[in-house]
Protein backbone atom coordinates (compact mmCIF):
# COMPACT_ATOMS: atom_id res chain seq x y z
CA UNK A 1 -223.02 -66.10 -241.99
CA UNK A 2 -221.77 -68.14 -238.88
CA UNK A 3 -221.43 -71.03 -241.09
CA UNK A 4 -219.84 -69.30 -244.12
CA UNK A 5 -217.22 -67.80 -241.71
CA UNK A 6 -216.46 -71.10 -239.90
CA UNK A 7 -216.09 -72.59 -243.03
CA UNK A 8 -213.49 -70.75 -245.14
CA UNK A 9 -212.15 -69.38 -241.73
CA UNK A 10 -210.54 -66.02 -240.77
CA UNK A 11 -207.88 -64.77 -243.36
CA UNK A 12 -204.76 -64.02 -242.19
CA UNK A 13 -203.26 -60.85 -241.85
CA UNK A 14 -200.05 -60.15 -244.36
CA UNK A 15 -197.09 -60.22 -242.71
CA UNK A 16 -194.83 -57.32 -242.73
CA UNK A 17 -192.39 -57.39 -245.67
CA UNK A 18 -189.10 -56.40 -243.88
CA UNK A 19 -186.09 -56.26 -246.94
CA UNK A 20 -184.75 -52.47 -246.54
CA UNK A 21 -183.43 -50.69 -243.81
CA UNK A 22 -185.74 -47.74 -244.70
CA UNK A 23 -188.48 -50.14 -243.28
CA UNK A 24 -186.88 -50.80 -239.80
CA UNK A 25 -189.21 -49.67 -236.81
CA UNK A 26 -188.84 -49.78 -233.34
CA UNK A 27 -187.66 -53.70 -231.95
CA UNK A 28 -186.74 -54.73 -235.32
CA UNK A 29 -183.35 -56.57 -235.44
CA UNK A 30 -180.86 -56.77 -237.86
CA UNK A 31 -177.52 -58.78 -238.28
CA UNK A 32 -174.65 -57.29 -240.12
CA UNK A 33 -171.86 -59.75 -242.05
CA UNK A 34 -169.02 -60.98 -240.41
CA UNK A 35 -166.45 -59.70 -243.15
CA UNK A 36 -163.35 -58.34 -241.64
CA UNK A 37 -164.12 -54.95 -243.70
CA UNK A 38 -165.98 -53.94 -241.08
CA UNK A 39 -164.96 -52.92 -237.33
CA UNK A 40 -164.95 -55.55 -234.29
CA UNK A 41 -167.56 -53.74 -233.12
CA UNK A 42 -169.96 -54.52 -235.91
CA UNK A 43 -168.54 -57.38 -237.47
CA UNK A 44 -171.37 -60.29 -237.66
CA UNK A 45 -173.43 -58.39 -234.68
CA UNK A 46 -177.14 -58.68 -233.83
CA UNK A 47 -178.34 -55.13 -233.13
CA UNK A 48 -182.07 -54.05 -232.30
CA UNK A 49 -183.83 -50.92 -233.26
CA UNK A 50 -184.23 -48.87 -229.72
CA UNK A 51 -185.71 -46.18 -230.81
CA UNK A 52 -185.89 -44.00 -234.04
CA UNK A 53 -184.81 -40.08 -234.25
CA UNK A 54 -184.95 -37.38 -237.14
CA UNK A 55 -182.61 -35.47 -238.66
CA UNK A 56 -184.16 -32.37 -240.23
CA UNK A 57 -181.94 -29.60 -242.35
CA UNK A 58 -183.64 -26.84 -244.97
CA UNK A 59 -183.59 -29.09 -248.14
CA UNK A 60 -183.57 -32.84 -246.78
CA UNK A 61 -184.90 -34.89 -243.99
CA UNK A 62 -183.72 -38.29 -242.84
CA UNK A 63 -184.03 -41.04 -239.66
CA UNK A 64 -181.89 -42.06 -237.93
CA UNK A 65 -182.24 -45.49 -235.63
CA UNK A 66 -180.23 -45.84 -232.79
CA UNK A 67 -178.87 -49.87 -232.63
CA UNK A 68 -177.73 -51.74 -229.42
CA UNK A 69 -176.57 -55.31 -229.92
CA UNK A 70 -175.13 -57.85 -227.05
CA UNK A 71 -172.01 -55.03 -225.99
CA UNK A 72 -174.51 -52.13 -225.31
CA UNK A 73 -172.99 -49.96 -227.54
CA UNK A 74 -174.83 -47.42 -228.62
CA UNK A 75 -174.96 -48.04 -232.77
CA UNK A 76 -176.50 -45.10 -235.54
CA UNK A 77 -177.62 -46.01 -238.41
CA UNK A 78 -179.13 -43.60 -241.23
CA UNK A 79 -179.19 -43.88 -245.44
CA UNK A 80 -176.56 -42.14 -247.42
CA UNK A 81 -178.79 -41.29 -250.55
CA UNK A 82 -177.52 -40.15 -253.48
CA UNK A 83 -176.97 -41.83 -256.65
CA UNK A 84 -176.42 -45.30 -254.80
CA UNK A 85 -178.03 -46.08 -251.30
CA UNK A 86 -175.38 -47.31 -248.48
CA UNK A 87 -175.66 -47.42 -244.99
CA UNK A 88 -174.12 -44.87 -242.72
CA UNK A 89 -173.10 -46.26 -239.54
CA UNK A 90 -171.73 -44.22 -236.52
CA UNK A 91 -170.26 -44.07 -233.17
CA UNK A 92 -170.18 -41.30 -230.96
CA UNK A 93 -166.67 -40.48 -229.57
CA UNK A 94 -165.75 -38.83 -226.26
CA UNK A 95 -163.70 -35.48 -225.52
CA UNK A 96 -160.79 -37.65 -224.39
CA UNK A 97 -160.96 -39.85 -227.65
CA UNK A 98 -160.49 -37.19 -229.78
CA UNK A 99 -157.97 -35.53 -227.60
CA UNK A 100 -155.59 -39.01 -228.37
CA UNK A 101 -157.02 -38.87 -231.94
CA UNK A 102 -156.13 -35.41 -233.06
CA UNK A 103 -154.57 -32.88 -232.71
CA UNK A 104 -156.75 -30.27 -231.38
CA UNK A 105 -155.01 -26.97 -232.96
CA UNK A 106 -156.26 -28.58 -236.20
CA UNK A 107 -158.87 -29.98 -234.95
CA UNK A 108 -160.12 -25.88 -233.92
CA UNK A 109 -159.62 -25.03 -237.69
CA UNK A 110 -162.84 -27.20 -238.05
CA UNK A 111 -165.37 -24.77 -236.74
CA UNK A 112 -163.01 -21.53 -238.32
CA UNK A 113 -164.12 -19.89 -242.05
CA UNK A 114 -163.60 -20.78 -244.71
CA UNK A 115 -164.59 -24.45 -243.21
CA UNK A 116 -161.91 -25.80 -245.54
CA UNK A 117 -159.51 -27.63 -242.43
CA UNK A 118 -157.27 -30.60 -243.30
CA UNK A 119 -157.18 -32.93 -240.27
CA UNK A 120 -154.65 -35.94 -239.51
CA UNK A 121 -155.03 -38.62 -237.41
CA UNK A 122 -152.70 -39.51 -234.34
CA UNK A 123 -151.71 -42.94 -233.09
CA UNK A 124 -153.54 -43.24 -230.47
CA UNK A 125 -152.38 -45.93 -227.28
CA UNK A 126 -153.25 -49.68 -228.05
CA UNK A 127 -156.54 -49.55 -226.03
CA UNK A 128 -158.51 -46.73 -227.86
CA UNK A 129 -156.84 -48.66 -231.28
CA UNK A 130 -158.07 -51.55 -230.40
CA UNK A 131 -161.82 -49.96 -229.16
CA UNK A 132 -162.04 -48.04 -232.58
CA UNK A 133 -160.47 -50.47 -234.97
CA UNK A 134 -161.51 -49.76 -238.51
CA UNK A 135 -163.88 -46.47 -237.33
CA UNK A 136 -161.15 -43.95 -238.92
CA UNK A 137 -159.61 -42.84 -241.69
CA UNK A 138 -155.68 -41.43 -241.54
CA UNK A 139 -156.39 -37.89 -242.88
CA UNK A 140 -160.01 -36.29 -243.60
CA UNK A 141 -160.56 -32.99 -245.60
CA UNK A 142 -163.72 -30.62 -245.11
CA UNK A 143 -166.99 -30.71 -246.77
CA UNK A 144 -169.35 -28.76 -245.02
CA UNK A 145 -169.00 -25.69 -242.37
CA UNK A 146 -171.98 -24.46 -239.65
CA UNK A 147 -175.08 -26.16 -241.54
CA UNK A 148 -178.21 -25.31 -239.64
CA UNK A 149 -180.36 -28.37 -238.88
CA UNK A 150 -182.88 -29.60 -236.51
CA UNK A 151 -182.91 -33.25 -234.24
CA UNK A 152 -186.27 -34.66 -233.05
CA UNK A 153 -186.00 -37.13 -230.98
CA UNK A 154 -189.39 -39.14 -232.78
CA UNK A 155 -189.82 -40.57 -236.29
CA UNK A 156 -191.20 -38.42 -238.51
CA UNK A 157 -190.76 -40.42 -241.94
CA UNK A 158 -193.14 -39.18 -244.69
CA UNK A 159 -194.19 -36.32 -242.69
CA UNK A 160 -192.86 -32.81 -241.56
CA UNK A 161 -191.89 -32.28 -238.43
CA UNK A 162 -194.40 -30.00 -236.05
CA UNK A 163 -193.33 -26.13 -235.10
CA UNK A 164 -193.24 -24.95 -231.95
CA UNK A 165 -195.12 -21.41 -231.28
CA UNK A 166 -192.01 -19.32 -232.27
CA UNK A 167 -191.51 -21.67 -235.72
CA UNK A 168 -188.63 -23.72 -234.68
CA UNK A 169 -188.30 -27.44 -235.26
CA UNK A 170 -186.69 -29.65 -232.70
CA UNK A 171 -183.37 -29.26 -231.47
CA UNK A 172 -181.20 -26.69 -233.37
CA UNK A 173 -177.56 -27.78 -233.86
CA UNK A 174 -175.26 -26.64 -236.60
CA UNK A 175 -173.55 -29.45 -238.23
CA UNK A 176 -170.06 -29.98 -239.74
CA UNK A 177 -168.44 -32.73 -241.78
CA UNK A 178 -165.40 -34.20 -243.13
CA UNK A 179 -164.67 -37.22 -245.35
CA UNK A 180 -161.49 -39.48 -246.10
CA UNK A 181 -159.89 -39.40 -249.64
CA UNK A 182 -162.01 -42.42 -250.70
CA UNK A 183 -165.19 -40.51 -248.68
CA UNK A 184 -165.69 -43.97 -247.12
CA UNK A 185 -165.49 -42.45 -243.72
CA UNK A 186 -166.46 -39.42 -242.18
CA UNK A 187 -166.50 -37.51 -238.91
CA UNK A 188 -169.83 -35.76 -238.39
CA UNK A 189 -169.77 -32.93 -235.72
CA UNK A 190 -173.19 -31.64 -234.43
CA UNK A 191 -172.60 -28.02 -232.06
CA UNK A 192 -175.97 -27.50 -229.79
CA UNK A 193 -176.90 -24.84 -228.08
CA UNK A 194 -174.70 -24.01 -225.17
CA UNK A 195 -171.80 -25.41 -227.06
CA UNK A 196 -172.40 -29.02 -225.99
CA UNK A 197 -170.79 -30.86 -229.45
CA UNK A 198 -171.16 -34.18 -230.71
CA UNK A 199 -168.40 -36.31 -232.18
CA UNK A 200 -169.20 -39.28 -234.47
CA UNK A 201 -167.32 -40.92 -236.65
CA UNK A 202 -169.04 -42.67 -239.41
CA UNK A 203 -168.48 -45.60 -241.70
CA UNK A 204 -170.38 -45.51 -245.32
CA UNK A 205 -170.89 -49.46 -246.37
CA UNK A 206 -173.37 -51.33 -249.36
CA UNK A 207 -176.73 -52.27 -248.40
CA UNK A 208 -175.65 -55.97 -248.32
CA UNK A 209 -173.84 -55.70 -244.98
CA UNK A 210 -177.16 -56.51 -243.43
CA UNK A 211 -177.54 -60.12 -244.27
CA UNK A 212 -180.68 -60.74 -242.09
CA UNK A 213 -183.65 -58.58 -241.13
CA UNK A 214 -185.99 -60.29 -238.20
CA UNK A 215 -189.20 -58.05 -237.81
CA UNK A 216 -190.23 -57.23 -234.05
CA UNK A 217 -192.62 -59.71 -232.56
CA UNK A 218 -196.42 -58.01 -232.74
């Protein structure tokens, strides 16, 4: 057996197919193109997989991977899936951004019944332009008002999430959204417990923007 073995040697292990971003794990990298369709921010960026979270509402469950690159930005990335896949990349914006964003009367109709609110965008100063360049849209309608959901802060893909004693799952948040005209952007709002709120704004771009996928070293 010795001999046999020595002779034909050890096979080798298959290495991990990485080609989807439904595949990414924790310390995978990916680079994103350098068109100028995308933000500064983004645009032809190495970002790494830092850790990997869950998003889980009554009829759907998706990750979410959180992305730093050489900036230290903080980068989301989930799957928009519908009839076509793209790639739903996020930011997460602070009180004061949205203060010079928009206006916050309107802004309030967000989180008022019927959850219909029509929301333009200010000019903001050069600076906070300049930071969020090609993150927003000029005017965003409503699509979806107070949806319960849950946030775990592990992966849980192809698996449901455990429940505590009392039947919850994770963090409870309700969630609202809006989209531009040409839904290519979006503003996700997530409202937690206590009232501490979430701001994102999200950009919805093909598959193809990630050019090159570099699995983590084993």
């Amino acid at each position: 057996m010795g001999f046999l073995s020595g002779l034909f040697g050890k096979k080798e292990a298959p290495k991990r197919q990485l080609d989807h971003p439904n595949k990414l794990n924790k310390g995978d990298m990916i680079s994103l193109d350098d068109s100028f369709a995308l933000p500064a921010l983004l645009r032809g960026q190495q970002l790494r997989v830092e850790t990997i979270n869950t998003y889980e509402y009554k009829r759907k469950q998706f990750a979410e991977w959180v992305l730093k690159g050489h900036s230290n930005e903080t980068i989301f990335l989930s799957l928009d899936e519908d009839d076509e896949t793209y790639l739903s990349l996020s930011v997460k914006v602070t009180r004061d951004q949205v203060e010079q964003l928009f206006d916050l009367d309107e802004f309030a109709n967000i989180f008022e019944e019927p959850g219909k609110a029509e929301l333009s965008t200010l000019a903001p100063n050069n600076e906070l332009a300049n930071q969020l360049d090609s993150w927003y849209a000029d005017a965003y309608h409503q699509v979806s008002f107070s949806d319960l959901g849950y946030f775990h802060k592990q992966d849980y893909r192809g698996q449901k999430p455990p429940q505590d004693e009392e039947g919850e799952r994770g963090e409870a948040f309700e969630s609202y959204q809006l989209l531009s005209s040409d839904e290519t952007k979006a503003i996700d709002i997530e409202v937690y417990e206590g009232g501490v709120t979430d701001v994102m704004l999200t950009l919805y771009r093909p598959l193809s923007d990630i050019r090159d996928y570099w699995p983590a070293t084993l």
